[in-house]
C-alpha atoms as a PDB file:
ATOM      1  CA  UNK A   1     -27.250 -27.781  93.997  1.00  0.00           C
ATOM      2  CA  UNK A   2     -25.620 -24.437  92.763  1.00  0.00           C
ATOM      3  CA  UNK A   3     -28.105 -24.605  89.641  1.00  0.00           C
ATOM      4  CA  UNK A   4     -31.121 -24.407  92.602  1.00  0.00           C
ATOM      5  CA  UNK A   5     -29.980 -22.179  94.513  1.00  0.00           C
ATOM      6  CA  UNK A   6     -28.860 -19.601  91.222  1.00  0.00           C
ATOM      7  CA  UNK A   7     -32.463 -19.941  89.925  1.00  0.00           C
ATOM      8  CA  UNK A   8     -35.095 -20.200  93.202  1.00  0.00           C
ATOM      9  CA  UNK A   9     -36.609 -17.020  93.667  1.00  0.00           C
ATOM     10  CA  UNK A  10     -36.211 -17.598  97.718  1.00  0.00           C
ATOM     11  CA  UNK A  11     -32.289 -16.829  97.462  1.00  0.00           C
ATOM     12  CA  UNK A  12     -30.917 -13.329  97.472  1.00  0.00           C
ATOM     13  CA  UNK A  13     -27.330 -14.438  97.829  1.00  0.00           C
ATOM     14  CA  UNK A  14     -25.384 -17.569  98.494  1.00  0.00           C
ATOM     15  CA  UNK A  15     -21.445 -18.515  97.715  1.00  0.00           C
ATOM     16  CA  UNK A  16     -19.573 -21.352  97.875  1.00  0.00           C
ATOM     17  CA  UNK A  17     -17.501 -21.866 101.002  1.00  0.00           C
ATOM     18  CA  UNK A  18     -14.523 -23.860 100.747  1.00  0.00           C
ATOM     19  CA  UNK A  19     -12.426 -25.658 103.407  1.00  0.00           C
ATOM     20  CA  UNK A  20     -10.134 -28.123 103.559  1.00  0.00           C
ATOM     21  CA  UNK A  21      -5.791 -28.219 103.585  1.00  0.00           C
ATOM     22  CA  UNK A  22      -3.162 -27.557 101.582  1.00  0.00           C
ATOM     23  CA  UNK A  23       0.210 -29.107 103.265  1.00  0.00           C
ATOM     24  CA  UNK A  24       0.420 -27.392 106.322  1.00  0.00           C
ATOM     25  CA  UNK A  25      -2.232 -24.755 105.941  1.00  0.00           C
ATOM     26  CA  UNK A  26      -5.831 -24.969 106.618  1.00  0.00           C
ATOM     27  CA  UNK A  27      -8.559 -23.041 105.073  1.00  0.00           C
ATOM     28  CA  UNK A  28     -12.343 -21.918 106.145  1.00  0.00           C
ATOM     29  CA  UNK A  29     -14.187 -22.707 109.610  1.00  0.00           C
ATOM     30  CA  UNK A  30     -14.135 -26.091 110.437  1.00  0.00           C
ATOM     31  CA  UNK A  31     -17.381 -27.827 110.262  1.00  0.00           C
ATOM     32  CA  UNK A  32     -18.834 -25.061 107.821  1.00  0.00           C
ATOM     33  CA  UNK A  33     -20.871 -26.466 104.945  1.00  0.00           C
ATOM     34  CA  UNK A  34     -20.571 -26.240 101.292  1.00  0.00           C
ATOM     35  CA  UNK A  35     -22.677 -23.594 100.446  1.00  0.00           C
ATOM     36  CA  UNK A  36     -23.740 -20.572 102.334  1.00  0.00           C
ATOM     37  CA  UNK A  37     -26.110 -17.177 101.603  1.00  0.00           C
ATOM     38  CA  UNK A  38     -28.932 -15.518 102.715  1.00  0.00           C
ATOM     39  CA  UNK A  39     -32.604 -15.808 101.291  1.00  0.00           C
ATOM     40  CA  UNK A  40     -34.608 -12.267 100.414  1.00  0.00           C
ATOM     41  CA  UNK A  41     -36.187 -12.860 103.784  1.00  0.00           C
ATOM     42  CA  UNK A  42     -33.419 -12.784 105.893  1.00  0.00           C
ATOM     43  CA  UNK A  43     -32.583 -16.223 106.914  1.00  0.00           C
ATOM     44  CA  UNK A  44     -29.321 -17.014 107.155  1.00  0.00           C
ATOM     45  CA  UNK A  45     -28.877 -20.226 104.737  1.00  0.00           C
ATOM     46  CA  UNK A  46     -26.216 -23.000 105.116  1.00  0.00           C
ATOM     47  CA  UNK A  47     -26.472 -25.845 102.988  1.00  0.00           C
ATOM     48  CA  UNK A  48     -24.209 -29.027 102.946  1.00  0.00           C
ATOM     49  CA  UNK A  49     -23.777 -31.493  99.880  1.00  0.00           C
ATOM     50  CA  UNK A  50     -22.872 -34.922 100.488  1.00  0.00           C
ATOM     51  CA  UNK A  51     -22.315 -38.402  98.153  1.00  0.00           C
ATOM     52  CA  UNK A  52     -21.891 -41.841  97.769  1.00  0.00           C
ATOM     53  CA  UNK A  53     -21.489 -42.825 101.248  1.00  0.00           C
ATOM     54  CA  UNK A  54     -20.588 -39.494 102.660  1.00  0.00           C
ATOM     55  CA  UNK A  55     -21.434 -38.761 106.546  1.00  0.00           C
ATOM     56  CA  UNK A  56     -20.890 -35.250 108.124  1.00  0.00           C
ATOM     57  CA  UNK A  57     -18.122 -35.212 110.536  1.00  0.00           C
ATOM     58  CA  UNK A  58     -18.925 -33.788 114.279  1.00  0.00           C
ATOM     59  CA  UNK A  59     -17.847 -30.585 113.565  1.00  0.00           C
ATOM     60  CA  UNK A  60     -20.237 -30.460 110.331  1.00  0.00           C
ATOM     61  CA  UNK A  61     -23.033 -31.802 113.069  1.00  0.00           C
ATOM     62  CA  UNK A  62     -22.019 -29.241 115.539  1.00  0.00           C
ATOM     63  CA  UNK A  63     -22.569 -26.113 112.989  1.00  0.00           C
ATOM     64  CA  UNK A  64     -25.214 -27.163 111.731  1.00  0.00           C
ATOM     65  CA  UNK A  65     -27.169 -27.294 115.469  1.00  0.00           C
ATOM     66  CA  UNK A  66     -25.602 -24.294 116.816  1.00  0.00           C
ATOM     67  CA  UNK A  67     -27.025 -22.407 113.844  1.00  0.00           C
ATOM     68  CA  UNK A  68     -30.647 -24.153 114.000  1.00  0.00           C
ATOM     69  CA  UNK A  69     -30.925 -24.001 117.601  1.00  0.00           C
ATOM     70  CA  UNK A  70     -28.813 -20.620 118.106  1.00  0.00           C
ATOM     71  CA  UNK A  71     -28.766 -18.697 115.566  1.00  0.00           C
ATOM     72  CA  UNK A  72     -32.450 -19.685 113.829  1.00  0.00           C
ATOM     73  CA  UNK A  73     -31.000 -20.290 110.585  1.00  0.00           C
ATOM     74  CA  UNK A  74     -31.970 -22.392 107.942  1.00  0.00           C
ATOM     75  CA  UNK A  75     -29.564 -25.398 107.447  1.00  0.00           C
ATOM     76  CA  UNK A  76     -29.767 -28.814 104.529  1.00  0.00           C
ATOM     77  CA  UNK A  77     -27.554 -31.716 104.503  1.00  0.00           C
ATOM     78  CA  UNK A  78     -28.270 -32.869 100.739  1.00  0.00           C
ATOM     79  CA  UNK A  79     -27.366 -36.471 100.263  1.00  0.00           C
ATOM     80  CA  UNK A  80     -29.687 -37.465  97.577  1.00  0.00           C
ATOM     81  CA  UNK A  81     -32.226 -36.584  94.965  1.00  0.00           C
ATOM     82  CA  UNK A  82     -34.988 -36.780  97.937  1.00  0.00           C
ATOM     83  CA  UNK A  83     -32.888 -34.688 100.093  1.00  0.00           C
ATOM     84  CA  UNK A  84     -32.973 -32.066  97.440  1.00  0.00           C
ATOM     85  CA  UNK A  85     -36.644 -32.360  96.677  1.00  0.00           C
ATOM     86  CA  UNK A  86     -37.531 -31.973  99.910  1.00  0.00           C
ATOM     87  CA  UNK A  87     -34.969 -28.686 100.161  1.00  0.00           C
ATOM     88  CA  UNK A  88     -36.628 -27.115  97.117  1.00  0.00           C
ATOM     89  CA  UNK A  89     -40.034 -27.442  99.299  1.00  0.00           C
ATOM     90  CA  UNK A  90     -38.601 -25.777 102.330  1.00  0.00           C
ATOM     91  CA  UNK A  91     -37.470 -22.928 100.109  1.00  0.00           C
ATOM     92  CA  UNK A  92     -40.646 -22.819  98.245  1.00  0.00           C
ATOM     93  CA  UNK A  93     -42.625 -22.498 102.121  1.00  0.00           C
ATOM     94  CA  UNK A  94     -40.815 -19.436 102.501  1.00  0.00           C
ATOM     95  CA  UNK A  95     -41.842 -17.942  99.852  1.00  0.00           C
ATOM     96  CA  UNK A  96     -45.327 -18.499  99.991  1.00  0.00           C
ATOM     97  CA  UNK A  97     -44.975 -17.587 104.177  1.00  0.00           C
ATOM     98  CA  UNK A  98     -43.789 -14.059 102.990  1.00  0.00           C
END
């Protein structure tokens, strides 16, 4: 995933966002995805990497339609090789819708 999103031509910027606990203390919004950026058209990006037999939680389900339906950003939930295929479309769409 980071290799795709380092090298398509769609992405201006994109980070990894990490979450999770240490102990006691709890780091990054709950329910945000793996990876998030911005492509060079403006679109906020979110993009969540799952495997084996990985489901997203609620909260994971909850971002990720708040920022389609709220926000109008652009959000992936990558759980296999088809998943990704599919992604590297999308991305390829906005290029070509520029």
């Amino acid at each position: 995933m980071k290799s795709l999103l380092e090298r398509h031509p769609a992405i201006k910027k994109f980070w990894r966002n990490n979450t999770g606990r240490r102990g006691y203390i709890r780091f990054g919004l709950i329910g945000s995805p793996d990876y998030l950026g911005f492509t060079r058209q403006g679109y906020f990006l979110s993009v969540e990497v799952k495997g084996g037999k990985d489901t997203r939680t609620e909260d994971q389900q909850d971002f990720a339609t708040d920022l389609m339906e709220t926000k109008k950003g652009i959000y992936a939930c990558i759980c296999n090789t088809d998943d990704l295929a599919y992604f590297q479309q999308a991305l390829d769409a906005i290029l070509v819708s520029d």
